[in-house]
C-alpha atoms as a PDB file:
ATOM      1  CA  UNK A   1      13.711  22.972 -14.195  1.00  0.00           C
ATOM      2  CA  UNK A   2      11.963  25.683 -12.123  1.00  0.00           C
ATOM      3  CA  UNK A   3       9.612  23.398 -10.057  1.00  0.00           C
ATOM      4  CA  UNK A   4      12.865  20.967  -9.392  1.00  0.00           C
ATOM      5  CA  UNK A   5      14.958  23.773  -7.938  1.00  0.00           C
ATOM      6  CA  UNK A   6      11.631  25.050  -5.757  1.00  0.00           C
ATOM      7  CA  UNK A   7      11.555  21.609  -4.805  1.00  0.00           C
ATOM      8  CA  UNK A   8      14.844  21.075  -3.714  1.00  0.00           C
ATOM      9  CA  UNK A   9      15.485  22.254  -0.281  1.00  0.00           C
ATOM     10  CA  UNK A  10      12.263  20.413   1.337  1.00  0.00           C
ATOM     11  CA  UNK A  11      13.004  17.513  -1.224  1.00  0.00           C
ATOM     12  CA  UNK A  12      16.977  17.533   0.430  1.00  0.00           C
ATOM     13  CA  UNK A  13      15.464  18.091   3.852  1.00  0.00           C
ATOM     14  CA  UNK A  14      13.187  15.017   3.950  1.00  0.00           C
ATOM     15  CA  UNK A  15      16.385  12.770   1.901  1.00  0.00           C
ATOM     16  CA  UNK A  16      18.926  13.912   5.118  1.00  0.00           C
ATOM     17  CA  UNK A  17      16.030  12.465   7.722  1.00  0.00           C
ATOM     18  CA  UNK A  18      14.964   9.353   5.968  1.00  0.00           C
ATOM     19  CA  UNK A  19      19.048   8.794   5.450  1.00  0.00           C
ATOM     20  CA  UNK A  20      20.154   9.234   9.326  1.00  0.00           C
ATOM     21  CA  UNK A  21      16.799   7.045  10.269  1.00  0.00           C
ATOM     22  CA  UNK A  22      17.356   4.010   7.610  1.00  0.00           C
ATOM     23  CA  UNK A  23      21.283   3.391   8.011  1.00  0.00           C
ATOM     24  CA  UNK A  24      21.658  -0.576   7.823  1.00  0.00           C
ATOM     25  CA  UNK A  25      17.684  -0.839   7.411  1.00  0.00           C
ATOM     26  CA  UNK A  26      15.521  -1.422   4.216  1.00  0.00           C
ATOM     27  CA  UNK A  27      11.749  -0.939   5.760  1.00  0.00           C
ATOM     28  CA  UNK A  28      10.908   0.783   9.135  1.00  0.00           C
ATOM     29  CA  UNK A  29       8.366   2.442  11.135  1.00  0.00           C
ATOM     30  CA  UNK A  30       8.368   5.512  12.940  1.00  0.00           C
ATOM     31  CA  UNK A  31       7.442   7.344  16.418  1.00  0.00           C
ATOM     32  CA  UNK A  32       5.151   8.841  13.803  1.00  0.00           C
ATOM     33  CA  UNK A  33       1.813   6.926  13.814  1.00  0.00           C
ATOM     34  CA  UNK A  34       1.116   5.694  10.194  1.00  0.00           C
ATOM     35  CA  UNK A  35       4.577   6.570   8.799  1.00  0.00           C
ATOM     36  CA  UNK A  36       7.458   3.781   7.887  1.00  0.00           C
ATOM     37  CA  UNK A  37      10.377   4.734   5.583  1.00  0.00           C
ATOM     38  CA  UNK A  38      12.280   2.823   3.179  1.00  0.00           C
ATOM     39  CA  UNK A  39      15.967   2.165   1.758  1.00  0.00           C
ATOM     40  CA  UNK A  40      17.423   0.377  -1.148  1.00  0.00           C
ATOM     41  CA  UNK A  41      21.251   0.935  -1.596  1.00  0.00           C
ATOM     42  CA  UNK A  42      20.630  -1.333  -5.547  1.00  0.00           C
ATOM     43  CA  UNK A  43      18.521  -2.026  -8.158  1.00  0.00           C
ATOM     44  CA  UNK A  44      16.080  -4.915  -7.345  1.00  0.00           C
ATOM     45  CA  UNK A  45      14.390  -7.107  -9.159  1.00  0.00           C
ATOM     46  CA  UNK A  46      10.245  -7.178  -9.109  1.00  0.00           C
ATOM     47  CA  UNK A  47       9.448  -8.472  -5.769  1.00  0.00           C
ATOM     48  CA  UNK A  48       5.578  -8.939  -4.768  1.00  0.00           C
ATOM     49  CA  UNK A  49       4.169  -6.567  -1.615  1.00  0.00           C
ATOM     50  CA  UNK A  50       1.132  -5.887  -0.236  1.00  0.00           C
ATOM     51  CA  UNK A  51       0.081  -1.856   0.209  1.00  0.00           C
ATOM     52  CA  UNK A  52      -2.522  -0.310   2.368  1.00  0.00           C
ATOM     53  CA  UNK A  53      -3.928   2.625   1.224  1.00  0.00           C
ATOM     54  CA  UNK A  54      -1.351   5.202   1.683  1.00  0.00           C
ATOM     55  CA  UNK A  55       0.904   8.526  -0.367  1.00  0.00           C
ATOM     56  CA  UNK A  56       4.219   6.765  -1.268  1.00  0.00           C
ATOM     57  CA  UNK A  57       6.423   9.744  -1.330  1.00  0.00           C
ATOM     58  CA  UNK A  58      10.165   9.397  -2.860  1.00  0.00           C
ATOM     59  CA  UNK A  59      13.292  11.626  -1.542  1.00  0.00           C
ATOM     60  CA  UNK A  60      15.916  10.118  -3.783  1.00  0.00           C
ATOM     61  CA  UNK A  61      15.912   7.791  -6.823  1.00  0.00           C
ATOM     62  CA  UNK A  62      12.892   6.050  -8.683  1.00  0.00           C
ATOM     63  CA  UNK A  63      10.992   3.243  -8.025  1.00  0.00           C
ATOM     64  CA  UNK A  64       8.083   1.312 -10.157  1.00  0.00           C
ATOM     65  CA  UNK A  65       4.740  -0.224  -9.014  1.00  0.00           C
ATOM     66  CA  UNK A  66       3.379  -2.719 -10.873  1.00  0.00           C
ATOM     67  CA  UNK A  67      -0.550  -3.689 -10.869  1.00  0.00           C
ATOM     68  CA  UNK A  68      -2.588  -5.732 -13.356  1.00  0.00           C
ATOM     69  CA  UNK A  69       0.299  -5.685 -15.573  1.00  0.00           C
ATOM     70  CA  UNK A  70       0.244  -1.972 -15.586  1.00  0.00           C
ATOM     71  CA  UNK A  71       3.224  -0.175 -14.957  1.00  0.00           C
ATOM     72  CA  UNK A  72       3.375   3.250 -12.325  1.00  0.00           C
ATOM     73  CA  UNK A  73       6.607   4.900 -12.079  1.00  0.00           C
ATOM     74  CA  UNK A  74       7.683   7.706  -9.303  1.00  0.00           C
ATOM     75  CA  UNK A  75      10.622   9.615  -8.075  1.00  0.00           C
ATOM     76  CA  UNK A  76      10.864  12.671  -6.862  1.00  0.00           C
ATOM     77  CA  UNK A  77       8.786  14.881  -8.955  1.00  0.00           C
ATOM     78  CA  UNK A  78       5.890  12.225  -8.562  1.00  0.00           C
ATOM     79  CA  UNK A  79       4.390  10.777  -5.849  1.00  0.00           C
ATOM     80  CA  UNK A  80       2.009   7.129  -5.903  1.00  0.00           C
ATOM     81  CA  UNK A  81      -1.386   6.796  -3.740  1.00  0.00           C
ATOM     82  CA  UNK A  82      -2.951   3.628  -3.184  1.00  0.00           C
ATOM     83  CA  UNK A  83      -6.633   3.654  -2.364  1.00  0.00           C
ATOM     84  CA  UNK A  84      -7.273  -0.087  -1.601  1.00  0.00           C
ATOM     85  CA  UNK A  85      -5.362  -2.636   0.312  1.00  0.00           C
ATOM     86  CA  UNK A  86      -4.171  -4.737  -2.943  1.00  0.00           C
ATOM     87  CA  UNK A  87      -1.048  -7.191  -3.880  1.00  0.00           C
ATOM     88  CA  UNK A  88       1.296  -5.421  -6.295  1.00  0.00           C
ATOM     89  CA  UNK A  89       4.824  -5.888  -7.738  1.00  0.00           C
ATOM     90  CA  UNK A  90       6.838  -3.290  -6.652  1.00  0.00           C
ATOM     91  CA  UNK A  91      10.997  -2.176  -7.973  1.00  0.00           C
ATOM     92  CA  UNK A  92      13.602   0.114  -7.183  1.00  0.00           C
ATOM     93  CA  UNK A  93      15.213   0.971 -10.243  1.00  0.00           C
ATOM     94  CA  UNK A  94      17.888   3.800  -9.322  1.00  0.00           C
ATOM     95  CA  UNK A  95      19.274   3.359  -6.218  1.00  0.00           C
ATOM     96  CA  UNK A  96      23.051   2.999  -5.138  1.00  0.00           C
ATOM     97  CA  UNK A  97      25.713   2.768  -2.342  1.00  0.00           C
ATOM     98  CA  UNK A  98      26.215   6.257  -2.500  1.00  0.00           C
ATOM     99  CA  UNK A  99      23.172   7.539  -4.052  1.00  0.00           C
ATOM    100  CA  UNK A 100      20.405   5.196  -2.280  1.00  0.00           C
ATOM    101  CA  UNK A 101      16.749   5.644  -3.081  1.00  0.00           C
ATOM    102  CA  UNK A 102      15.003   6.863   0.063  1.00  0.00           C
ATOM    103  CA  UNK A 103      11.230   7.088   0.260  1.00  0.00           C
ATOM    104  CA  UNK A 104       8.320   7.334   2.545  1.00  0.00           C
ATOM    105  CA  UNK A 105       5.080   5.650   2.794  1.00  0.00           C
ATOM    106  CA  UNK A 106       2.220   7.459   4.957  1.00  0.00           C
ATOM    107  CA  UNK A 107      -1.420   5.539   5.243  1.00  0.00           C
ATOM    108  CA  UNK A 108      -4.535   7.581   3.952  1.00  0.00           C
ATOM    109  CA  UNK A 109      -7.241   8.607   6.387  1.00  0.00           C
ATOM    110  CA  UNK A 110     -10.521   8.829   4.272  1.00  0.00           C
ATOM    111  CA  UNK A 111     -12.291   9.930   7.352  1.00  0.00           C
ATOM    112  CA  UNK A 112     -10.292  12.942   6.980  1.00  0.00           C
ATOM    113  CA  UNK A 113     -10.605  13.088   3.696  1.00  0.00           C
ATOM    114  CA  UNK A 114     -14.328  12.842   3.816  1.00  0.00           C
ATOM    115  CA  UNK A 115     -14.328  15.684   6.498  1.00  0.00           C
ATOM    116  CA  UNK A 116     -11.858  17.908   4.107  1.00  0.00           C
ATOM    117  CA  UNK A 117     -14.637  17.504   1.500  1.00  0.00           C
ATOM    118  CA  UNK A 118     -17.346  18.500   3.480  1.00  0.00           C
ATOM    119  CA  UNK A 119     -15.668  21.039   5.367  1.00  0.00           C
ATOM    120  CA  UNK A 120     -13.491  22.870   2.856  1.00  0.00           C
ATOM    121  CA  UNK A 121     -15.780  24.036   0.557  1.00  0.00           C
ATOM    122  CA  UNK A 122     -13.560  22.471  -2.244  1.00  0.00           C
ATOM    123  CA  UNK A 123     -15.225  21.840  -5.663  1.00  0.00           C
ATOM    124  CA  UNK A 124     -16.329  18.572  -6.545  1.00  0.00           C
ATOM    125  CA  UNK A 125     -13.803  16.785  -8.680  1.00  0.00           C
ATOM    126  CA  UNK A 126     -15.440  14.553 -11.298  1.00  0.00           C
ATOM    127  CA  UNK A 127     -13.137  13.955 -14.048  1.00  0.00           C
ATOM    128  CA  UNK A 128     -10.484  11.115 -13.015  1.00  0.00           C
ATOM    129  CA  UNK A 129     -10.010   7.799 -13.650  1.00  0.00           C
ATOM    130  CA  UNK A 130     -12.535   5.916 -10.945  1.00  0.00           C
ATOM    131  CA  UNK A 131     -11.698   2.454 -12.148  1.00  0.00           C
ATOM    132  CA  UNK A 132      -8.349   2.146 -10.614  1.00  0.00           C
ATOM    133  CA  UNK A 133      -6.858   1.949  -7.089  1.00  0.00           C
ATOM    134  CA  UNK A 134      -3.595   3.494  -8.204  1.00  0.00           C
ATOM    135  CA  UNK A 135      -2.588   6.635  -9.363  1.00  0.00           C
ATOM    136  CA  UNK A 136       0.324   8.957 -10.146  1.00  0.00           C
ATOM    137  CA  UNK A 137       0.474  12.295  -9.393  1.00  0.00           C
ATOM    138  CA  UNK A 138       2.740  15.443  -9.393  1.00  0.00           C
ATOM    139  CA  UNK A 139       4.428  16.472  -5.805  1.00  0.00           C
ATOM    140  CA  UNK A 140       3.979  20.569  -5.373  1.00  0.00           C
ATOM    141  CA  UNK A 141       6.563  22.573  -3.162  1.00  0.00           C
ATOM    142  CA  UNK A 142       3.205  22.835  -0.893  1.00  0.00           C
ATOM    143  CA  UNK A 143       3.134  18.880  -0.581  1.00  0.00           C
ATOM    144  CA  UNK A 144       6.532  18.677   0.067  1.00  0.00           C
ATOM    145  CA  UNK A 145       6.368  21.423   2.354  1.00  0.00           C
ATOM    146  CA  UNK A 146       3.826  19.269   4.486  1.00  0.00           C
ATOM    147  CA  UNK A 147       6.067  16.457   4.401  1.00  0.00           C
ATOM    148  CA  UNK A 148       9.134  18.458   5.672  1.00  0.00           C
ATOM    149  CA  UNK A 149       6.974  19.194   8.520  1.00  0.00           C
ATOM    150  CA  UNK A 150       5.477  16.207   9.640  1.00  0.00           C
ATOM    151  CA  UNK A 151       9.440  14.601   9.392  1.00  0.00           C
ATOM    152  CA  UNK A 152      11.171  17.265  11.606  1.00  0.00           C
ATOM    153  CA  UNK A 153       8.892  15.966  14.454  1.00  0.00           C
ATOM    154  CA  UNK A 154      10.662  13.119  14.810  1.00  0.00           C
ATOM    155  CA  UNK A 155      13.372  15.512  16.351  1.00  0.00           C
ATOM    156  CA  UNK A 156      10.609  16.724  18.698  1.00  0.00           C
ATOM    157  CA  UNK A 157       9.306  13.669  20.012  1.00  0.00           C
ATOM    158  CA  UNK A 158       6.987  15.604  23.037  1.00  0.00           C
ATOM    159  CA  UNK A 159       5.210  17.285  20.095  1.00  0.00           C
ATOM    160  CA  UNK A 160       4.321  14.129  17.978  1.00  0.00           C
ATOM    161  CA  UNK A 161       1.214  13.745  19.448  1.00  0.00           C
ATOM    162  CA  UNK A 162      -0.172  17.250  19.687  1.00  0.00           C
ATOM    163  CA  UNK A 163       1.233  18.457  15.926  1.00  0.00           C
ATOM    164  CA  UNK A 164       1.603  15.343  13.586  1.00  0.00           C
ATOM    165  CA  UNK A 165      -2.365  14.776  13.152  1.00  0.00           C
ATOM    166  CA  UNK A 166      -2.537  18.917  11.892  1.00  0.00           C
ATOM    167  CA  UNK A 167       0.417  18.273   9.660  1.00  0.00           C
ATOM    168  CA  UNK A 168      -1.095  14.716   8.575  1.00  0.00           C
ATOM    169  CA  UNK A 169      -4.292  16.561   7.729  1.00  0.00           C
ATOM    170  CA  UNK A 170      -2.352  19.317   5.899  1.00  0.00           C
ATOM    171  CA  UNK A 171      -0.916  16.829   3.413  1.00  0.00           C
ATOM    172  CA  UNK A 172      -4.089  15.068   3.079  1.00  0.00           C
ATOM    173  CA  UNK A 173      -5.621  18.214   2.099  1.00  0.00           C
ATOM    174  CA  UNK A 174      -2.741  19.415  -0.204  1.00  0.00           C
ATOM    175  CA  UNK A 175      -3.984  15.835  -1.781  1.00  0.00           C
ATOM    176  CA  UNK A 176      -7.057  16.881  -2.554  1.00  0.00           C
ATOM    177  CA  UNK A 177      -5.888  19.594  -4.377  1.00  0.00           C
ATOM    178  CA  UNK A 178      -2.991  17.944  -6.277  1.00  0.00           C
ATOM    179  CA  UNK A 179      -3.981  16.484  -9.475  1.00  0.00           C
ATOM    180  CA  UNK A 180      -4.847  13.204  -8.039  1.00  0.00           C
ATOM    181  CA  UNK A 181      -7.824  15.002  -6.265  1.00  0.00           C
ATOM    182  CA  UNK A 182     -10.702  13.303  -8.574  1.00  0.00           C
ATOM    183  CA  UNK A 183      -9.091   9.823  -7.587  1.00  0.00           C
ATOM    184  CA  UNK A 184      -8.961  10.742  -3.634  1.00  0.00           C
ATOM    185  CA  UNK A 185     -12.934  11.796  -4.212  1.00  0.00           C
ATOM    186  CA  UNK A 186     -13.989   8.994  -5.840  1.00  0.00           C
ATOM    187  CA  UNK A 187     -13.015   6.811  -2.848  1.00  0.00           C
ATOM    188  CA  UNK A 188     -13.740   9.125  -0.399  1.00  0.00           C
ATOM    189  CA  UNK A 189     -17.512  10.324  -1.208  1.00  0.00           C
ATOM    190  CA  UNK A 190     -19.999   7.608   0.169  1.00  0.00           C
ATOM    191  CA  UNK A 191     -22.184   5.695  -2.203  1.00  0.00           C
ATOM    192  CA  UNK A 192     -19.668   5.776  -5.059  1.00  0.00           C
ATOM    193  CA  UNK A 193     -18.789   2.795  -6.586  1.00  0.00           C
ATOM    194  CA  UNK A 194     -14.805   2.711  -5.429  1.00  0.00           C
ATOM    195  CA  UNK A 195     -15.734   3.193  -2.145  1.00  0.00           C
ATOM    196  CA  UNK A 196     -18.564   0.468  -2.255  1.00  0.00           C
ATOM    197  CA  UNK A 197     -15.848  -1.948  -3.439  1.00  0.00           C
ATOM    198  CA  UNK A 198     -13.778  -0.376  -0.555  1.00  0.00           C
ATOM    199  CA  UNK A 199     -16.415  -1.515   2.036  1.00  0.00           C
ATOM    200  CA  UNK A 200     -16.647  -5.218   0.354  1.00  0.00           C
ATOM    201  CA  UNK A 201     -12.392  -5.127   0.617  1.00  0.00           C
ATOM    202  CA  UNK A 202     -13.003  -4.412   4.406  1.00  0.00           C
ATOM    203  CA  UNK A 203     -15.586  -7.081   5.055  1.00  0.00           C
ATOM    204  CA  UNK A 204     -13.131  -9.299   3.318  1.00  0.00           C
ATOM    205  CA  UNK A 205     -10.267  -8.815   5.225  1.00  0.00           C
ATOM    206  CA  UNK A 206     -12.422  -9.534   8.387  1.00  0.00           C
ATOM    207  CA  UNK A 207     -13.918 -12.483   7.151  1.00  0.00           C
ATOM    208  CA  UNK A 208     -11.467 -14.068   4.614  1.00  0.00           C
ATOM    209  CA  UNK A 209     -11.302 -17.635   6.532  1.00  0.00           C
ATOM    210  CA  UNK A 210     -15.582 -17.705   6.200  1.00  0.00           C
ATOM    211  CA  UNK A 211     -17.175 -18.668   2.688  1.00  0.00           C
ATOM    212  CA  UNK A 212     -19.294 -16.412   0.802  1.00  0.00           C
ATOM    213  CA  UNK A 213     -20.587 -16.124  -2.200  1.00  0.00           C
ATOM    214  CA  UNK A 214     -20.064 -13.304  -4.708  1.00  0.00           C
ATOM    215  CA  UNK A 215     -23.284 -12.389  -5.140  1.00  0.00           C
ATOM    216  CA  UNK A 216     -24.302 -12.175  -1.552  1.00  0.00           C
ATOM    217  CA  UNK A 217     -21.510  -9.489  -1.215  1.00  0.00           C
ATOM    218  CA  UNK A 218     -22.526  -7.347  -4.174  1.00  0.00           C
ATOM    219  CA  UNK A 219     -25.347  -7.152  -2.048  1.00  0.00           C
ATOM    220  CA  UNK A 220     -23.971  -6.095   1.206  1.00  0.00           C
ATOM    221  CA  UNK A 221     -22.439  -3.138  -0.862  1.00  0.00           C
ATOM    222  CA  UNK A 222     -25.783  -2.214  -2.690  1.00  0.00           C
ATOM    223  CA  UNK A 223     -24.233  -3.201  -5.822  1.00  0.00           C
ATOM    224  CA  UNK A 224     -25.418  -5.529  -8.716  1.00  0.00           C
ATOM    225  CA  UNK A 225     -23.367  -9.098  -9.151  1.00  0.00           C
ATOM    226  CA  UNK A 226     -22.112  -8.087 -12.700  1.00  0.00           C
ATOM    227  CA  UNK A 227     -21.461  -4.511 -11.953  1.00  0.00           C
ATOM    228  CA  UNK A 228     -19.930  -5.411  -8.428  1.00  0.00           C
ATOM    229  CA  UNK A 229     -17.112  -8.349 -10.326  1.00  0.00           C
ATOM    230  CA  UNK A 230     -16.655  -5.879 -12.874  1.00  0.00           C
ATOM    231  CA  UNK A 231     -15.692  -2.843 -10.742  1.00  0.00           C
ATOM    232  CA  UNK A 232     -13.833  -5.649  -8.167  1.00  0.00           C
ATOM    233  CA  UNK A 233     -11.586  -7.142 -10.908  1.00  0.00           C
ATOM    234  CA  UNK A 234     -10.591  -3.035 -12.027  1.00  0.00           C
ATOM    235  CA  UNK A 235      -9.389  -1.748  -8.800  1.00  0.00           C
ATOM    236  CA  UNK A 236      -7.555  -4.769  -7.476  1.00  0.00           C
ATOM    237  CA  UNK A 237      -6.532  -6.738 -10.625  1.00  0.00           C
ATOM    238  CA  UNK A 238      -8.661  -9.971  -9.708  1.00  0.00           C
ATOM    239  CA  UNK A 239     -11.908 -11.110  -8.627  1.00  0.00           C
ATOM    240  CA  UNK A 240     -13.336 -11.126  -5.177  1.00  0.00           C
ATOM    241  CA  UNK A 241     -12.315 -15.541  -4.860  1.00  0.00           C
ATOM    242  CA  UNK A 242      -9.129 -14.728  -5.768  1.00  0.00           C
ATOM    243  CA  UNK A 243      -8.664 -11.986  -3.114  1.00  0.00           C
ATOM    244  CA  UNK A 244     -10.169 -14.205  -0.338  1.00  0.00           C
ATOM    245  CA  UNK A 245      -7.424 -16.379  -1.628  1.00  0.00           C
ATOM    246  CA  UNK A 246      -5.154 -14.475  -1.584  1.00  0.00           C
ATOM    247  CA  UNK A 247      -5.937 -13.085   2.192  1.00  0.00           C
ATOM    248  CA  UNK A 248      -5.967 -16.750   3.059  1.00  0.00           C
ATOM    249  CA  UNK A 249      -2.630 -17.920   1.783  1.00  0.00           C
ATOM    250  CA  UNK A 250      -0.977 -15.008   3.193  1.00  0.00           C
ATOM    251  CA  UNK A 251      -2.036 -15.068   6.837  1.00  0.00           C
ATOM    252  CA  UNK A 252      -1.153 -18.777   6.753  1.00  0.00           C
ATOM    253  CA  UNK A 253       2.556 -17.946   5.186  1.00  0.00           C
ATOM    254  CA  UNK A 254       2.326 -15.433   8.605  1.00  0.00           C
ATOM    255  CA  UNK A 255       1.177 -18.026  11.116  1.00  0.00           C
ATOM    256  CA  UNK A 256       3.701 -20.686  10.246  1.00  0.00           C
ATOM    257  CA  UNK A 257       6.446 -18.358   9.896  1.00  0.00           C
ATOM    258  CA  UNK A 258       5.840 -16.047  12.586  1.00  0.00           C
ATOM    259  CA  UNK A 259       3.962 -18.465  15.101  1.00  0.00           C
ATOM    260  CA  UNK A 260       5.707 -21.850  14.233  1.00  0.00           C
ATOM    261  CA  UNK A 261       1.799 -23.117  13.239  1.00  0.00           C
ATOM    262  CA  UNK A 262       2.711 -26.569  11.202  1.00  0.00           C
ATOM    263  CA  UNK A 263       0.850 -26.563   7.641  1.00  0.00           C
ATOM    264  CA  UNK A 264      -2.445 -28.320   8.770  1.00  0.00           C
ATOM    265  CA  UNK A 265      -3.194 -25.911  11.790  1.00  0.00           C
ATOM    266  CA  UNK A 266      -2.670 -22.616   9.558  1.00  0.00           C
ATOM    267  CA  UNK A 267      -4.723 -24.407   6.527  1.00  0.00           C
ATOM    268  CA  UNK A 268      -7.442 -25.042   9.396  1.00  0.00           C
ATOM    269  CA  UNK A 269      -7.080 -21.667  11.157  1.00  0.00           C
ATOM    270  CA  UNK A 270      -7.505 -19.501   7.825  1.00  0.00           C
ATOM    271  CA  UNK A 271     -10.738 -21.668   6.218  1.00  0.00           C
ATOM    272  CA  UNK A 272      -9.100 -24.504   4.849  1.00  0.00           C
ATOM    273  CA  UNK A 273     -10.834 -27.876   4.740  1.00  0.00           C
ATOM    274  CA  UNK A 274      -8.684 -29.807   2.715  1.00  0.00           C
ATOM    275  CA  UNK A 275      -4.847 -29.667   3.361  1.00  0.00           C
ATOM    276  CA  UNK A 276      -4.232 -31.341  -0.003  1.00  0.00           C
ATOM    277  CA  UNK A 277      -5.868 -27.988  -1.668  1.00  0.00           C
ATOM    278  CA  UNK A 278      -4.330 -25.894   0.345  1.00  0.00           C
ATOM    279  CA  UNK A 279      -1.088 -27.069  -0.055  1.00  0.00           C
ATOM    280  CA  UNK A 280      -1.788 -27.078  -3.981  1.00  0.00           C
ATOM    281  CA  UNK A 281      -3.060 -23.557  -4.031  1.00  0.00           C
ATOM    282  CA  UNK A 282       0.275 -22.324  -2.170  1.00  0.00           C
ATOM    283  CA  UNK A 283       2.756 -24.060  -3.862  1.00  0.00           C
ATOM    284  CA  UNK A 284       0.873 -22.245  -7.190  1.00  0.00           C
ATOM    285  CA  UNK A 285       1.157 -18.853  -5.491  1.00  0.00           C
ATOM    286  CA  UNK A 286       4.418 -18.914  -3.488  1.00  0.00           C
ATOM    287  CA  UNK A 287       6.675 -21.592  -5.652  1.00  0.00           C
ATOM    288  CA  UNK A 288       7.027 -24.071  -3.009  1.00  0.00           C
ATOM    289  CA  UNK A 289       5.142 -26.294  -0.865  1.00  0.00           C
ATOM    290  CA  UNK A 290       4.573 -24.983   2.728  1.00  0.00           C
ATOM    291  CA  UNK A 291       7.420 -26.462   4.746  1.00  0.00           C
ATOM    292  CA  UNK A 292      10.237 -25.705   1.729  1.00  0.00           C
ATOM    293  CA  UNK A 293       8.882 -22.304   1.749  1.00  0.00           C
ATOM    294  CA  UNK A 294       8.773 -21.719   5.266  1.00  0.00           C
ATOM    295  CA  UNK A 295      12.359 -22.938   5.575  1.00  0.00           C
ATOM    296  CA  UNK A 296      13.810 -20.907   2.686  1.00  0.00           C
ATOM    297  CA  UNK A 297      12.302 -17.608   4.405  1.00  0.00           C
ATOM    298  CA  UNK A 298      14.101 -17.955   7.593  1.00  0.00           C
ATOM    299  CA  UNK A 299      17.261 -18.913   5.654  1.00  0.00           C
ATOM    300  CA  UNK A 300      16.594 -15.508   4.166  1.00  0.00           C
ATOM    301  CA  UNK A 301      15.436 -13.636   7.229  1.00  0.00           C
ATOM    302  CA  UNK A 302      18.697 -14.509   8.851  1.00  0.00           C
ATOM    303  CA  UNK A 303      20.762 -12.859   6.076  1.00  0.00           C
ATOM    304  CA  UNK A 304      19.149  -9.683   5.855  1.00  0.00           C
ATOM    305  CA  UNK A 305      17.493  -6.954   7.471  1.00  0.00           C
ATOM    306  CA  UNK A 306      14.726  -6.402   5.989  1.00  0.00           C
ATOM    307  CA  UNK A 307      11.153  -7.460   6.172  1.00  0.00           C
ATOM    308  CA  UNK A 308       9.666 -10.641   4.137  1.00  0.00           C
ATOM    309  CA  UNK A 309       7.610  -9.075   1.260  1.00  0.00           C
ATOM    310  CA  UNK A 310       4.138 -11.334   0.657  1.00  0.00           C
ATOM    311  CA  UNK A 311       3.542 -12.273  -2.481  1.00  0.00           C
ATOM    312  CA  UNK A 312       0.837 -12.065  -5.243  1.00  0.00           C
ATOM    313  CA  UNK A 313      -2.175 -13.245  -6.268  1.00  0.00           C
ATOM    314  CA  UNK A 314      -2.147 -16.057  -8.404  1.00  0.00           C
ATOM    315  CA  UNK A 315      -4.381 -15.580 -12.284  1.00  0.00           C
ATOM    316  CA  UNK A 316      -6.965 -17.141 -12.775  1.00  0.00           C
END
């Protein structure tokens, strides 16, 4: 009860900003480079997302994240870092007209992070749980405090650019002192095996329409084949085909929704050789063949305000 009430005015503080900023909206960004917000007025059902590495950060209500069937829930009393750009399932599950959940999201720097390590003269942090990308963690008035900062900005819009990066590299430090810090490390510190699967997640998302084969990028990452699939499939819930996949699917989803591409030029563009496949593999990860889908998503987009989620990987 102590640390809710300590808590409470910076937690109240950041609620009042996200509220004036999200009337009418579910998802936006901000003046703030790297910082969106988010609404939801109900309950929803599990709907599939896709989340960079990034402190997810919640003013009012609760919300669940959902990863390799594993459940993470946070509120206000506990915030949710990503480390890896992965599919999830995510939920609001308090939320209401008059009490809606509000919530921030703020991408992770690990170049900061890195520097912060070296820099700091903070202990290493060992003990932590290095096979996953997600983790839970408990917000501090310190954290919060950093927050409250960084969000009163957005009434000072000439100072944005000269104070947000010291109050984004304030929170990232109170990070690595939270007890999430072992997690943060892990990806962080070069040569570990999260952030070698980190590098291999980059070189994917720059190269998902090109084949490769598995073993060639265990290499790339100075990892072994078995130990590289094994550490792959525990930080993203699948295996490195089925993220290419994934990557695939999804940017064609974008091109024919956002850039009126028909189904054969986006199955082309993102590596595609056989439309028949490709129109197999997204029916099995979206529900629907290409043009139904397509066509459902603008009937959608044209009833509410809110951004198109992606969806999820499909299991093997």
């Amino acid at each position: 009860m102590q640390r809710t009430t300590e808590l409470s005015p910076a937690r109240e503080k950041l609620a009042n900003i996200i509220d004036q900023r999200t009337q009418g909206i579910e998802d936006c960004s901000t003046s703030i480079p790297n910082l969106s917000f988010f609404r939801r007025e109900a309950p929803t059902s599990p709907a599939p997302c896709f989340v960079e590495p990034s402190v997810l950060l919640v003013a009012q209500g609760t919300k669940h994240m959902i990863i390799g069937g594993e459940t993470y829930p946070y509120d206000a009393d506990h915030f949710l870092i990503t480390s890896l750009d992965i599919p999830v399932i995510s939920r609001t599950v308090a939320a209401s007209q008059d009490r809606p959940c509000l919530g921030l999201a703020l991408k992770l720097d690990f170049r900061i992070m890195a520097e912060l390590i070296g820099q700091s003269g903070l202990p290493p942090q060992k003990d932590g749980p290095g096979s996953k990308s997600i983790g839970i963690g408990s917000v501090t008035p310190s954290l919060m405090e950093g927050f409250k900062h960084l969000l009163e900005l957005l009434d000072e819009p000439d100072s944005i650019a000269a104070l947000a990066p010291l109050f984004q590299r304030e929170i990232h430090y109170r990070l690595l002192t939270s007890d999430q810090a072992a997690h943060l490390w892990e990806i962080a510190s070069a040569g570990s095996q999260s952030h070698r699967i980190a590098k291999a997640v980059d070189w994917l998302k720059m190269n998902f329409s090109q084949p490769f084969r598995v073993d060639d990028l265990a290499a790339r990452v100075q990892m072994s084949s078995s130990a590289f699939r094994h550490h792959f499939r525990q930080l993203t819930a699948m295996s490195p085909l089925q993220y290419q996949k994934w990557l695939r699917l999804n940017e064609a989803r974008r091109l024919m929704l956002n850039e009126n591409r028909d189904a054969g030029e986006a199955a082309f563009q993102v590596g595609y050789e056989s439309p028949s496949q490709f129109s197999r593999e997204y029916s099995r990860l979206f529900g629907a063949p290409p043009k139904r889908d397509i066509d459902d998503l603008r009937h959608k987009a044209d009833r509410t305000l809110g951004p198109i989620a992606a969806d999820v990987a499909p299991a093997d």
